[in-house]
PDB file of N, CA and C in Angstrom:
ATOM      1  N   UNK A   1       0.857  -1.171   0.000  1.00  0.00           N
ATOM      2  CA  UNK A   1       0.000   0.000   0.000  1.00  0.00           C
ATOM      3  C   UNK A   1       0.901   1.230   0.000  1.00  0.00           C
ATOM      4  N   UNK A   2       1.064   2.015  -0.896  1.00  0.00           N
ATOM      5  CA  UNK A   2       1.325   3.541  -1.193  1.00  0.00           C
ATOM      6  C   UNK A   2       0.576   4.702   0.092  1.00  0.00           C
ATOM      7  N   UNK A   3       1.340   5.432  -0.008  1.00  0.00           N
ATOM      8  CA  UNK A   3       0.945   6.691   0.829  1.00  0.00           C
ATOM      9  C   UNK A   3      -0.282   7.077   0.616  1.00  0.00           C
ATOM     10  N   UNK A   4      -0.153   7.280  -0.710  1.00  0.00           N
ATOM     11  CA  UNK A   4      -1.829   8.082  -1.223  1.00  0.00           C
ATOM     12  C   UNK A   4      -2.560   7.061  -1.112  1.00  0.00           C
ATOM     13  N   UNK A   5      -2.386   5.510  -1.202  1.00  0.00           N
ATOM     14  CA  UNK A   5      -3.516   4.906  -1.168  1.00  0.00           C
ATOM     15  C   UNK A   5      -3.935   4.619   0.778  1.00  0.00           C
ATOM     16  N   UNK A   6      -3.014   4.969   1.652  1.00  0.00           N
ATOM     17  CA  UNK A   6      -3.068   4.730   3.024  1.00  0.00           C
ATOM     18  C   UNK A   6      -4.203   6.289   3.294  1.00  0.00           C
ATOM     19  N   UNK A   7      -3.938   7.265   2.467  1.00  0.00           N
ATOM     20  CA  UNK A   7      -4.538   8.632   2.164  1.00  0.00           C
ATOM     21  C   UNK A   7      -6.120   8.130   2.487  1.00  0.00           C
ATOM     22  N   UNK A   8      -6.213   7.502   1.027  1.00  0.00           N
ATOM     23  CA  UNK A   8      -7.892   7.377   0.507  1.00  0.00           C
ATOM     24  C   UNK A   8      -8.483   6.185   1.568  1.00  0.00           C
ATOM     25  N   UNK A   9      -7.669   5.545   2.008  1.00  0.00           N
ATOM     26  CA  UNK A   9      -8.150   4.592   2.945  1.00  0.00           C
ATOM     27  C   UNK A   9      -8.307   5.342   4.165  1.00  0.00           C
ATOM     28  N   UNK A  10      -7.630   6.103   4.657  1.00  0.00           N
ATOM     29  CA  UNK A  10      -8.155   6.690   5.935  1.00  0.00           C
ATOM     30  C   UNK A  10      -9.322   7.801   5.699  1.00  0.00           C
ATOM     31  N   UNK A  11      -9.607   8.580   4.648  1.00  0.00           N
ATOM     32  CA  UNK A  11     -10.276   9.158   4.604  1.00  0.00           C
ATOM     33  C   UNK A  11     -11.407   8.602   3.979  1.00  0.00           C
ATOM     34  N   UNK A  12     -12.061   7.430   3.356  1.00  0.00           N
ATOM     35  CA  UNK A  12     -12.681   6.430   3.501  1.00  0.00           C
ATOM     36  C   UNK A  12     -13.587   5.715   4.805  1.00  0.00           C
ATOM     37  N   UNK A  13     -12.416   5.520   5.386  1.00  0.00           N
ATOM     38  CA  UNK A  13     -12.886   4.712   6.748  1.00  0.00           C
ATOM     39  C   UNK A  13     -13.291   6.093   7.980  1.00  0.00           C
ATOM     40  N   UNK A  14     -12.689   7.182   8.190  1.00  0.00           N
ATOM     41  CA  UNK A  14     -12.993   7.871   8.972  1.00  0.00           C
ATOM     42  C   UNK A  14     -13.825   9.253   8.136  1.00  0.00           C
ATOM     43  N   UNK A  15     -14.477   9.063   7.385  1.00  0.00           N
ATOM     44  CA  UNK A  15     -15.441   9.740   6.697  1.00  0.00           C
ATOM     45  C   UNK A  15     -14.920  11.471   6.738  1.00  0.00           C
ATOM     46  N   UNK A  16     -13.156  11.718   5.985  1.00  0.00           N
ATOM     47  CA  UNK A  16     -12.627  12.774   6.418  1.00  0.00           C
ATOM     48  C   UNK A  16     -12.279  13.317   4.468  1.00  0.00           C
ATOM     49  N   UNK A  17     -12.143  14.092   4.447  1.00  0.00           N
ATOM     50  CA  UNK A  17     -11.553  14.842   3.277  1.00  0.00           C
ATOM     51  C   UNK A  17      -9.969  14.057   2.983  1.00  0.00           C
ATOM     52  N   UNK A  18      -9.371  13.884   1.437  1.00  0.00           N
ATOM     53  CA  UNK A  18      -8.563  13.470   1.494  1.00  0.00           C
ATOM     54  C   UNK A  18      -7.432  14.241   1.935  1.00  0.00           C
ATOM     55  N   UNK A  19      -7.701  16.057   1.709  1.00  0.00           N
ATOM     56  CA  UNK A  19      -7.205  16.747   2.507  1.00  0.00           C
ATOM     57  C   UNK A  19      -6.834  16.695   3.504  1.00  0.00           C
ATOM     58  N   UNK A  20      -7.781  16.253   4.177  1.00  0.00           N
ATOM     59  CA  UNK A  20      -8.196  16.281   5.984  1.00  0.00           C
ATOM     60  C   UNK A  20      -7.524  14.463   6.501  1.00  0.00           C
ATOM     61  N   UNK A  21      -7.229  14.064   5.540  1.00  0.00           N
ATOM     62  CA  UNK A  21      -6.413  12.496   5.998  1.00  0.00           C
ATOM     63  C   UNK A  21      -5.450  12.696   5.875  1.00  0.00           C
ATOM     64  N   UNK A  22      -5.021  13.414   4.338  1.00  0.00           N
ATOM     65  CA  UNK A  22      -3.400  13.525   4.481  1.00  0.00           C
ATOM     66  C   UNK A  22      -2.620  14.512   5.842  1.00  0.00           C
ATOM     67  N   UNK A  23      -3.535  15.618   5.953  1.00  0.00           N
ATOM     68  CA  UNK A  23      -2.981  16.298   7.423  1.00  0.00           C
ATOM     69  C   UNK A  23      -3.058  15.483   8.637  1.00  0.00           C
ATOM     70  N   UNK A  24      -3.919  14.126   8.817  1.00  0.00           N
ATOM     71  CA  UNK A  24      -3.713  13.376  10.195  1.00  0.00           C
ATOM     72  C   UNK A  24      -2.893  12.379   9.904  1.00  0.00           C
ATOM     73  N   UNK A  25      -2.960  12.234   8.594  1.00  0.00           N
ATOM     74  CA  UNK A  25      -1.130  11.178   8.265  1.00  0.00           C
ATOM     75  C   UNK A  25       0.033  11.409   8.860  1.00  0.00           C
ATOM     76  N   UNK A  26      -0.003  12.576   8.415  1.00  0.00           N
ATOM     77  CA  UNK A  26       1.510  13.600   8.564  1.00  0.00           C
ATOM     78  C   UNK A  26       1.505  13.906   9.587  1.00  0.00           C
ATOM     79  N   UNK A  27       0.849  14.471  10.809  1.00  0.00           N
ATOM     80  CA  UNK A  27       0.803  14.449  12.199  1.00  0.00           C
ATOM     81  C   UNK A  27       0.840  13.246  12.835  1.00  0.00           C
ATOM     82  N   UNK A  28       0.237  12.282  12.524  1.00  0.00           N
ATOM     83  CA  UNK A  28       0.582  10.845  13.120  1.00  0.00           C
ATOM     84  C   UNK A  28       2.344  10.717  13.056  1.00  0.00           C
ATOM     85  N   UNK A  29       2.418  10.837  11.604  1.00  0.00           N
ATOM     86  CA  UNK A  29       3.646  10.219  11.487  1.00  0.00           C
ATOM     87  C   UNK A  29       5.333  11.587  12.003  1.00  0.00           C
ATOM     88  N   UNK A  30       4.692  12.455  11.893  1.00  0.00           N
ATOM     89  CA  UNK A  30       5.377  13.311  12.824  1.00  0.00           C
ATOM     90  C   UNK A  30       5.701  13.441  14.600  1.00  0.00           C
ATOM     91  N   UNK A  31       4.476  12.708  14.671  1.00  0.00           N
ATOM     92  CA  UNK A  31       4.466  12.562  16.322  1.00  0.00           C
ATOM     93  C   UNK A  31       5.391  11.069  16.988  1.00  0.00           C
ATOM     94  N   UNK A  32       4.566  10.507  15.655  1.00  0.00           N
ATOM     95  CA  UNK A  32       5.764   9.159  16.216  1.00  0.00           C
ATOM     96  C   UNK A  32       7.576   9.274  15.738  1.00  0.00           C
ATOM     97  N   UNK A  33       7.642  10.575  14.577  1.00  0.00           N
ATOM     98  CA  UNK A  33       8.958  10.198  14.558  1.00  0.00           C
ATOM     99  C   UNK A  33      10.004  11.009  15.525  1.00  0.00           C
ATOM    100  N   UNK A  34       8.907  11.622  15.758  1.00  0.00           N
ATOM    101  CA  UNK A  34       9.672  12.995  16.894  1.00  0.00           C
ATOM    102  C   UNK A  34       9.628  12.212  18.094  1.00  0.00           C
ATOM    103  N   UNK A  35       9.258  11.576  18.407  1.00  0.00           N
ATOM    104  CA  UNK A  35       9.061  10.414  19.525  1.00  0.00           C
ATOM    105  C   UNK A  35      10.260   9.659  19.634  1.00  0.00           C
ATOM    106  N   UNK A  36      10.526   8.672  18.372  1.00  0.00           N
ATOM    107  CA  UNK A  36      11.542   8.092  18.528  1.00  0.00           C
ATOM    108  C   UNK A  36      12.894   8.791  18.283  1.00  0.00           C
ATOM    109  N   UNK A  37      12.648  10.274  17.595  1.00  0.00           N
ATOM    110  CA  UNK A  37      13.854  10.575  17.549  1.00  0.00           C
ATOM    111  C   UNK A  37      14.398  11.392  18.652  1.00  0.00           C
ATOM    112  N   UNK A  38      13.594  11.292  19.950  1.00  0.00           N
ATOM    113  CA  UNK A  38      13.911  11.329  21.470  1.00  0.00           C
ATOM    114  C   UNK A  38      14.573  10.271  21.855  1.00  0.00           C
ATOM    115  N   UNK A  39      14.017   9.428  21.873  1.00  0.00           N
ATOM    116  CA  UNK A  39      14.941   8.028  21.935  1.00  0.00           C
ATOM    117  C   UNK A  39      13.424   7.360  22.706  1.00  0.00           C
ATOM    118  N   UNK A  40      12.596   8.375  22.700  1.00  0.00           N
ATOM    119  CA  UNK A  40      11.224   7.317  23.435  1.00  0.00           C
ATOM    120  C   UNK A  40      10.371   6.134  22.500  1.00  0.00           C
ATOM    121  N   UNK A  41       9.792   5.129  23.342  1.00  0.00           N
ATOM    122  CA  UNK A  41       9.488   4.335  22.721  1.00  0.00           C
ATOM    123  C   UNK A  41       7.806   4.735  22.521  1.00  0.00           C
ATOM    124  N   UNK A  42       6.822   3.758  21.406  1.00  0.00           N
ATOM    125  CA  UNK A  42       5.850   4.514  21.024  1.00  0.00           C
ATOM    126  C   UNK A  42       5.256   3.334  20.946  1.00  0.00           C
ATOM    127  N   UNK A  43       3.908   3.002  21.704  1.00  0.00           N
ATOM    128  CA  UNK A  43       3.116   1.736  21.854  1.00  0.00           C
ATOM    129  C   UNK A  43       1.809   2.293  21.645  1.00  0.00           C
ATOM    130  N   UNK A  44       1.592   0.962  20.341  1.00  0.00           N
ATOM    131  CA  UNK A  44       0.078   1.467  20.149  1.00  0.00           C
ATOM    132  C   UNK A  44      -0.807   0.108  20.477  1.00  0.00           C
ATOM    133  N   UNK A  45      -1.641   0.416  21.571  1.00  0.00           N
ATOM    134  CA  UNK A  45      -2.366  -0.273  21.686  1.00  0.00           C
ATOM    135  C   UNK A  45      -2.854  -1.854  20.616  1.00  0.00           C
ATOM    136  N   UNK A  46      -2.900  -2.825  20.409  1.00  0.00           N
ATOM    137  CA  UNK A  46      -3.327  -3.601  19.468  1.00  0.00           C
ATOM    138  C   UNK A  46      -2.871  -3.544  18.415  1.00  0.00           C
ATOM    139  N   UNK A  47      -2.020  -2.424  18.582  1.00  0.00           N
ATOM    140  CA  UNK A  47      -1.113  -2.642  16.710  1.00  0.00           C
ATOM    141  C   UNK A  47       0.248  -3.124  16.769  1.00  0.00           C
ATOM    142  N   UNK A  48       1.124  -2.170  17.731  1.00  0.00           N
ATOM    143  CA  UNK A  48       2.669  -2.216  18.036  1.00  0.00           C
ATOM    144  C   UNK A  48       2.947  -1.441  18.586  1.00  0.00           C
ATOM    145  N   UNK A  49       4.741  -1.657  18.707  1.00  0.00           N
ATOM    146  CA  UNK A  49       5.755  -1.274  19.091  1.00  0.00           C
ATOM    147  C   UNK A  49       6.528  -0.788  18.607  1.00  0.00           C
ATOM    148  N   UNK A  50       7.352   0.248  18.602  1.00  0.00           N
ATOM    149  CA  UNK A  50       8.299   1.087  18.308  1.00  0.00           C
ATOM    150  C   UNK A  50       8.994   1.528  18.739  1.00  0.00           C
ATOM    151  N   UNK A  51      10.612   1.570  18.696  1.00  0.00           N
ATOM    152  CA  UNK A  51      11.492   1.420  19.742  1.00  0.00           C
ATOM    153  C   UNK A  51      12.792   1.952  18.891  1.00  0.00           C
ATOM    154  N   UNK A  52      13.611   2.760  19.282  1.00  0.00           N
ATOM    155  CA  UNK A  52      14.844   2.646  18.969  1.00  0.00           C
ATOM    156  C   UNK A  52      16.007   1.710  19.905  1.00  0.00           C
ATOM    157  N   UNK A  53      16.558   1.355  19.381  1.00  0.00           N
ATOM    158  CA  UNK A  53      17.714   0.374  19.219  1.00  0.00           C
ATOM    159  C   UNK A  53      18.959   0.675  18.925  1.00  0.00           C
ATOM    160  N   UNK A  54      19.989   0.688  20.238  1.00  0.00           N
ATOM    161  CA  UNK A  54      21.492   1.303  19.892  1.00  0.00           C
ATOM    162  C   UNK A  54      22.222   0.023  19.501  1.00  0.00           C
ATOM    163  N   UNK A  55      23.182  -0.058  17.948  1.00  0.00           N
ATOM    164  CA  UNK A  55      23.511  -1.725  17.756  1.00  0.00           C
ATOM    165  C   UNK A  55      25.029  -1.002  18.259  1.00  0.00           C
ATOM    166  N   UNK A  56      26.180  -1.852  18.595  1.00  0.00           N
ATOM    167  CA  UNK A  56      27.496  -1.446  18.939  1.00  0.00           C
ATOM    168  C   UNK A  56      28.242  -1.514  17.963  1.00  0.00           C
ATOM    169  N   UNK A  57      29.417  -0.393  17.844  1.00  0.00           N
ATOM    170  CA  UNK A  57      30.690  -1.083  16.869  1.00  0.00           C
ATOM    171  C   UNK A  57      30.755  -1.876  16.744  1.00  0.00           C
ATOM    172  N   UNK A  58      30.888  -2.662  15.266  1.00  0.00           N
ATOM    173  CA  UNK A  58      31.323  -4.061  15.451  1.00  0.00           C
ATOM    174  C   UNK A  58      32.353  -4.480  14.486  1.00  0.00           C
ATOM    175  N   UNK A  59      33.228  -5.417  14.330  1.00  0.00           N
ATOM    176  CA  UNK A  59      33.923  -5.927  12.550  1.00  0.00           C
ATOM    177  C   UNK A  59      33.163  -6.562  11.870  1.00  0.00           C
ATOM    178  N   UNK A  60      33.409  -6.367  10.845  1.00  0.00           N
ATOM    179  CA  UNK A  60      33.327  -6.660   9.293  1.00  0.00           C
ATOM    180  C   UNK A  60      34.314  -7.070   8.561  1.00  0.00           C
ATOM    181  N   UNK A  61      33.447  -8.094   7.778  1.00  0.00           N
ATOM    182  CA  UNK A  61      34.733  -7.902   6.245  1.00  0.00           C
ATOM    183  C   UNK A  61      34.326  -7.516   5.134  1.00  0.00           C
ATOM    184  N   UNK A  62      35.070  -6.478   4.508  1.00  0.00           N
ATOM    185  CA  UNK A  62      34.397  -5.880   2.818  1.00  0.00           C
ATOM    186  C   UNK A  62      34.774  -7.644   2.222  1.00  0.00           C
ATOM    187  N   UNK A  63      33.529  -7.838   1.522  1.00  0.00           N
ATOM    188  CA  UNK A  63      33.594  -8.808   0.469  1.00  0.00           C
ATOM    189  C   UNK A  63      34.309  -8.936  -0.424  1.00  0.00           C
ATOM    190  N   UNK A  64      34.499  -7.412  -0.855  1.00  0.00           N
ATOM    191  CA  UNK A  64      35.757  -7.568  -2.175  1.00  0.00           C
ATOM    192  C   UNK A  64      37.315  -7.971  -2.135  1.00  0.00           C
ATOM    193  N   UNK A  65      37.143  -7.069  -0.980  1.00  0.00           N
ATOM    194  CA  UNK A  65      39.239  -7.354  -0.863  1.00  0.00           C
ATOM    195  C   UNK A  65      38.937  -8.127   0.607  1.00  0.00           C
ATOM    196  N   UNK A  66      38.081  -8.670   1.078  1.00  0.00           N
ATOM    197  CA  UNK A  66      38.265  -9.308   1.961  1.00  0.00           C
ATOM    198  C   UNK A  66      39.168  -8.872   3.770  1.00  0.00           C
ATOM    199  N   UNK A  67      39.307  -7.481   3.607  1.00  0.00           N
ATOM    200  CA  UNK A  67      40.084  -6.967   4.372  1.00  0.00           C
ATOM    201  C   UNK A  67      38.981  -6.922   5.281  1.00  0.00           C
ATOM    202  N   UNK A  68      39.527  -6.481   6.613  1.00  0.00           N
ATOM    203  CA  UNK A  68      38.870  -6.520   7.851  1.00  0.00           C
ATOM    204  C   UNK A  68      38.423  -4.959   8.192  1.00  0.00           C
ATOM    205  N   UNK A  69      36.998  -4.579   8.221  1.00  0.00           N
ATOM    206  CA  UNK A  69      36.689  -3.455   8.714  1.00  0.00           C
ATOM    207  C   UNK A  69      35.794  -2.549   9.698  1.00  0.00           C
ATOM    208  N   UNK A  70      35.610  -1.972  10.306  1.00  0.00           N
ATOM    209  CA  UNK A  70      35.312  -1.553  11.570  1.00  0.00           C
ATOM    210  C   UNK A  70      33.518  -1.134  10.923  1.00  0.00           C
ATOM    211  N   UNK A  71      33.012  -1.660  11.545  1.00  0.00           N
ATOM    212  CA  UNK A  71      31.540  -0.649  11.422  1.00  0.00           C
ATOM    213  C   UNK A  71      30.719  -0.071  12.385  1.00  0.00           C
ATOM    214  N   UNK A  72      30.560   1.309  12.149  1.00  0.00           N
ATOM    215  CA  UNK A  72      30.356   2.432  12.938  1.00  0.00           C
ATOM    216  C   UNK A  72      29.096   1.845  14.037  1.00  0.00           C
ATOM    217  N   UNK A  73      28.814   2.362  14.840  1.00  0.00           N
ATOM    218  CA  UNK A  73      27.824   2.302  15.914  1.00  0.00           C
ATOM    219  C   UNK A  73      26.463   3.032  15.482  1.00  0.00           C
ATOM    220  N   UNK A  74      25.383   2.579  14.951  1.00  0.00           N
ATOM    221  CA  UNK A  74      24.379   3.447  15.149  1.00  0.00           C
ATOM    222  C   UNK A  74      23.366   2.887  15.589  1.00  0.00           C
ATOM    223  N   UNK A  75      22.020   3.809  15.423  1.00  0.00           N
ATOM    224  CA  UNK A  75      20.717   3.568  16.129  1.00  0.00           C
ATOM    225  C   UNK A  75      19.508   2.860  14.798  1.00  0.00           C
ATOM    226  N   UNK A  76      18.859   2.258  15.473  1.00  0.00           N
ATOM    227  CA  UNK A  76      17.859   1.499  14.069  1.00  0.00           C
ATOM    228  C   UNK A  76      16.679   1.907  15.007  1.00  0.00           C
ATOM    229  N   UNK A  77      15.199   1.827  14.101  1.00  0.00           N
ATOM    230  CA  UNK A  77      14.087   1.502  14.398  1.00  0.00           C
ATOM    231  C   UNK A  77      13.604  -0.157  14.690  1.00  0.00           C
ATOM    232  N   UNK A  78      13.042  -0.728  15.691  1.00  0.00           N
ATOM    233  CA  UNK A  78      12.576  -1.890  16.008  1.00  0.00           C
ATOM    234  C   UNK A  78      11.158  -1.407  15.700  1.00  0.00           C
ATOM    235  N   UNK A  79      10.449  -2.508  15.316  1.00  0.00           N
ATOM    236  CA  UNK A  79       9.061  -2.763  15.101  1.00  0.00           C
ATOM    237  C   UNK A  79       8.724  -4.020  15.974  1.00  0.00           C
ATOM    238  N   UNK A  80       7.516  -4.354  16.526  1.00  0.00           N
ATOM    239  CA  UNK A  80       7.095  -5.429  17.199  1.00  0.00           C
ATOM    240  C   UNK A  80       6.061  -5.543  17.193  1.00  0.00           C
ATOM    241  N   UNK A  81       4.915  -6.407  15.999  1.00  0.00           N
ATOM    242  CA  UNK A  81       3.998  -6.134  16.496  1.00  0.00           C
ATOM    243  C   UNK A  81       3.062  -6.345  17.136  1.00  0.00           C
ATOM    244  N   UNK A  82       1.774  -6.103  17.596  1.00  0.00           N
ATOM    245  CA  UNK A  82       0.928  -6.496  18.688  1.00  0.00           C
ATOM    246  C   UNK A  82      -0.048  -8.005  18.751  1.00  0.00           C
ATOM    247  N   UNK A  83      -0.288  -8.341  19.631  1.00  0.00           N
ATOM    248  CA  UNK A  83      -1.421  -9.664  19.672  1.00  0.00           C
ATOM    249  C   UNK A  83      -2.284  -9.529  18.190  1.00  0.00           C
ATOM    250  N   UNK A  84      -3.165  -8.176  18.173  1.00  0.00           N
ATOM    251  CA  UNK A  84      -4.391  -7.984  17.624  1.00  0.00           C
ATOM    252  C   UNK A  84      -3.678  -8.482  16.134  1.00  0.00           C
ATOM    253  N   UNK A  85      -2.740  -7.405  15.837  1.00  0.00           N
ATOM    254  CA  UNK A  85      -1.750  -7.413  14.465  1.00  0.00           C
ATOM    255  C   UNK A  85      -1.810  -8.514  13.935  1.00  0.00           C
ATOM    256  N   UNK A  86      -0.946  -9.325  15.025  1.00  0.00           N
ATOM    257  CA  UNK A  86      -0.082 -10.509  14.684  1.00  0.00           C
ATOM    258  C   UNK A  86      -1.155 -11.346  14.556  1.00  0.00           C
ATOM    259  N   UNK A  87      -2.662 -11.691  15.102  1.00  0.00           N
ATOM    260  CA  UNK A  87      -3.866 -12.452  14.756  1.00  0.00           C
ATOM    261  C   UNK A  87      -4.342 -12.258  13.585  1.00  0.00           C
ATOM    262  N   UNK A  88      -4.472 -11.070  12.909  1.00  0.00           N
ATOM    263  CA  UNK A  88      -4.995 -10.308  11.910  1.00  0.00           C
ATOM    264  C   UNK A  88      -4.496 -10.757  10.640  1.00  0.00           C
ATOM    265  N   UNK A  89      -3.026 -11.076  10.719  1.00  0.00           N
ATOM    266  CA  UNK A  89      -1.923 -11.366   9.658  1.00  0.00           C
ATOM    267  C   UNK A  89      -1.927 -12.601   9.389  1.00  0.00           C
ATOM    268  N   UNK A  90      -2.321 -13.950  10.359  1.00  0.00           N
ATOM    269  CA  UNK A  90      -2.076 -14.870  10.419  1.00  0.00           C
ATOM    270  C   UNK A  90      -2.949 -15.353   9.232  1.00  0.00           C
TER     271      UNK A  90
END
């Protein structure tokens, strides 16, 4: 599913302007990213989890020359998702 089609589906189901969906898209998805990019985690009831995740330096090897190399430390998004979800999908 595409953006615009997550668009027409919310404004569909919550009987809103596609106008008026794409502005609670973008606030949804602003709230949760400003969220995690606190480092807080973001639980939605029956859907999921959202979490940042610090992975550590670690080694590597480049494939090509096979040499040994260091890879940097950063942060990822975790997803997890909920009972309801995970029933839904099955």
């Amino acid at each position: 599913m595409s953006k615009q089609e997550l668009i027409n589906a919310i404004a569909n189901e919550a009987k809103l302007t596609k106008v008026q969906a794409k502005a609670a898209l973008a606030a949804a998805l602003d709230a949760v990213s400003g969220a995690l990019a606190k480092g807080e985690k973001v639980s939605l009831i029956g859907f999921g989890t959202f979490a940042v995740q610090e992975k550590p330096e670690r080694q590597g090897i480049n494939p090509a020359t096979k040499a040994k190399i260091t890879i940097a430390a950063k942060k990822v998004v975790k997803f997890k998702a909920g009972a309801e979800l995970a029933e839904k999908v099955k």
